[in-house]
C-alpha atoms as a PDB file:
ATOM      1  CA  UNK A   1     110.010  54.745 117.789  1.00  0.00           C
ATOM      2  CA  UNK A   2     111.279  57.689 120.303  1.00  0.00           C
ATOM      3  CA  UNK A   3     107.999  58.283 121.228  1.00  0.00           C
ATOM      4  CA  UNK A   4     108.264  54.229 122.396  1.00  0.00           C
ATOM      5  CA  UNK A   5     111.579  54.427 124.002  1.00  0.00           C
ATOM      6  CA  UNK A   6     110.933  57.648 126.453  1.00  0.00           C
ATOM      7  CA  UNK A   7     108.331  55.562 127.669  1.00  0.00           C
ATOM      8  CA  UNK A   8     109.947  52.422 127.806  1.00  0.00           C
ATOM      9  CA  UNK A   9     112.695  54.401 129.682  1.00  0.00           C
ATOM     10  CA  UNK A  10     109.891  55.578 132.402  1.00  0.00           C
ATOM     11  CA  UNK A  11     108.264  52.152 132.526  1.00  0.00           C
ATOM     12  CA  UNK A  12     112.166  51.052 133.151  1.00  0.00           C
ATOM     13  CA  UNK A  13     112.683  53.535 136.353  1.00  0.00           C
ATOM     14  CA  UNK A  14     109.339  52.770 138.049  1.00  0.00           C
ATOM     15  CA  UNK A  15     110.265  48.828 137.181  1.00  0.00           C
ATOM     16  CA  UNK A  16     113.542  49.821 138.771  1.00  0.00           C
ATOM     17  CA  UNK A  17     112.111  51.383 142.341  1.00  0.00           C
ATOM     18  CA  UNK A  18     113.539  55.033 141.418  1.00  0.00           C
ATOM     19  CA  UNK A  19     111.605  57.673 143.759  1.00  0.00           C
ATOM     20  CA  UNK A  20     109.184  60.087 142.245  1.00  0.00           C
ATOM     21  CA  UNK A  21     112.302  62.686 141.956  1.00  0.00           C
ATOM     22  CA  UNK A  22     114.235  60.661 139.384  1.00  0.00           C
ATOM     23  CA  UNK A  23     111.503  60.154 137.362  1.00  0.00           C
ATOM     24  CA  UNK A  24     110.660  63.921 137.368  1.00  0.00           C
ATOM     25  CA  UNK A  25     113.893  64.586 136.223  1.00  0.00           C
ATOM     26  CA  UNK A  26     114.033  61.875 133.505  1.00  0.00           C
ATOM     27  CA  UNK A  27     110.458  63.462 132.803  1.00  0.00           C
ATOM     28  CA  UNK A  28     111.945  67.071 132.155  1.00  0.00           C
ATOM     29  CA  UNK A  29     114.726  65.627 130.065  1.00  0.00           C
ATOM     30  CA  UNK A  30     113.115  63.514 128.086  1.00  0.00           C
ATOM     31  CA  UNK A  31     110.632  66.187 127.207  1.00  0.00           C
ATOM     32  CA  UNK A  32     113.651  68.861 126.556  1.00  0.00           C
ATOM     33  CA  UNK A  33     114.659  66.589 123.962  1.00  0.00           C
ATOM     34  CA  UNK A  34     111.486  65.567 122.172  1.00  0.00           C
ATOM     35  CA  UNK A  35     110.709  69.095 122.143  1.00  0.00           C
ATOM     36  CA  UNK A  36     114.583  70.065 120.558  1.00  0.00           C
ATOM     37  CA  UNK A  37     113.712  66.790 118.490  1.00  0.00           C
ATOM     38  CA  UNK A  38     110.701  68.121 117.014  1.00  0.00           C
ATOM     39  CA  UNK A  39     111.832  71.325 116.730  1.00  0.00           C
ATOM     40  CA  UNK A  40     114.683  69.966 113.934  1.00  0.00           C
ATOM     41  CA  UNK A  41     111.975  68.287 112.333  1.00  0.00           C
ATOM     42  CA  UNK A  42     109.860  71.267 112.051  1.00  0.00           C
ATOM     43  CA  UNK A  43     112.612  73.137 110.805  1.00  0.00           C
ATOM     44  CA  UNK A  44     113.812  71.173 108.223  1.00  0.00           C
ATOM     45  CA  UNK A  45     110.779  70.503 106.354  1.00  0.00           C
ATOM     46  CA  UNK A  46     110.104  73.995 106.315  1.00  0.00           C
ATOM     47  CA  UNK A  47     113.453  74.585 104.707  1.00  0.00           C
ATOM     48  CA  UNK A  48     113.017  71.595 102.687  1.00  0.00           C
ATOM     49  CA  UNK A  49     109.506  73.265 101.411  1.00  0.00           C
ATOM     50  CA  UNK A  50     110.772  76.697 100.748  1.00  0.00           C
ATOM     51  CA  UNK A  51     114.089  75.210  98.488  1.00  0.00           C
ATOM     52  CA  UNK A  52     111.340  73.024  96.831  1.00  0.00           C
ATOM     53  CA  UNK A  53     109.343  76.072  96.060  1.00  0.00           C
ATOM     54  CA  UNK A  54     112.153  78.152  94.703  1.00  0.00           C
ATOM     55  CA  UNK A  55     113.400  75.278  92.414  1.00  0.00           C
ATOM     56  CA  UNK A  56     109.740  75.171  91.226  1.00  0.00           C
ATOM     57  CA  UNK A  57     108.761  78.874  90.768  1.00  0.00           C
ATOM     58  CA  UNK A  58     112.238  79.547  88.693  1.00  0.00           C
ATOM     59  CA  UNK A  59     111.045  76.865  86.145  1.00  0.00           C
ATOM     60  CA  UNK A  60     107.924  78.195  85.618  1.00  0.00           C
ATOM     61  CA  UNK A  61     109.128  81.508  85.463  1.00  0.00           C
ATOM     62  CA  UNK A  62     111.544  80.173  82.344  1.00  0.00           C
ATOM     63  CA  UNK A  63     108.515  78.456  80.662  1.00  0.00           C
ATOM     64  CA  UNK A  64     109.878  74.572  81.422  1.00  0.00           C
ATOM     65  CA  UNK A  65     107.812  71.765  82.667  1.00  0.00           C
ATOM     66  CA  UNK A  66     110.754  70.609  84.617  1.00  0.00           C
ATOM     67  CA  UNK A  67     111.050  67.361  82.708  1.00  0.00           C
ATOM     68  CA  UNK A  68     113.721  68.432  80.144  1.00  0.00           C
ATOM     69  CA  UNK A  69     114.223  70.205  77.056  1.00  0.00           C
ATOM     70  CA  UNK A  70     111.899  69.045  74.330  1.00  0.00           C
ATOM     71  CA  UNK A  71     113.914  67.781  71.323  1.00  0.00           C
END
């Protein structure tokens, strides 16, 4: 869906009659931010991989399936 709205915001300022430097600039911006944008994403699921991993490895290393203690 912000894939669809940076280019619905392009479409918007060539619908509009902006000159080619406006939409150079909305161009650069708009990139900056996908880029920062996917750069958080990135990020996270590494970080969200590597807790997943360490909550997984120490219950293996104690000998539990994860699912409990068996009565």
């Amino acid at each position: 869906m912000l894939v669809l709205g940076v280019i619905n915001g392009g479409l918007g300022l060539d619908l509009a009659g902006e000159d080619a430097k406006g939409e150079i600039a909305y161009g650069v911006i708009a990139g900056f931010f996908y880029l920062l944008w996917l750069l958080v994403v990135i990020l996270t699921e590494v970080r969200r991989r590597r807790a997943g991993a360490g909550v997984r490895g120490k219950a293996s290393r104690e000998g539990s399936s994860g699912y409990g203690t068996a009565a």
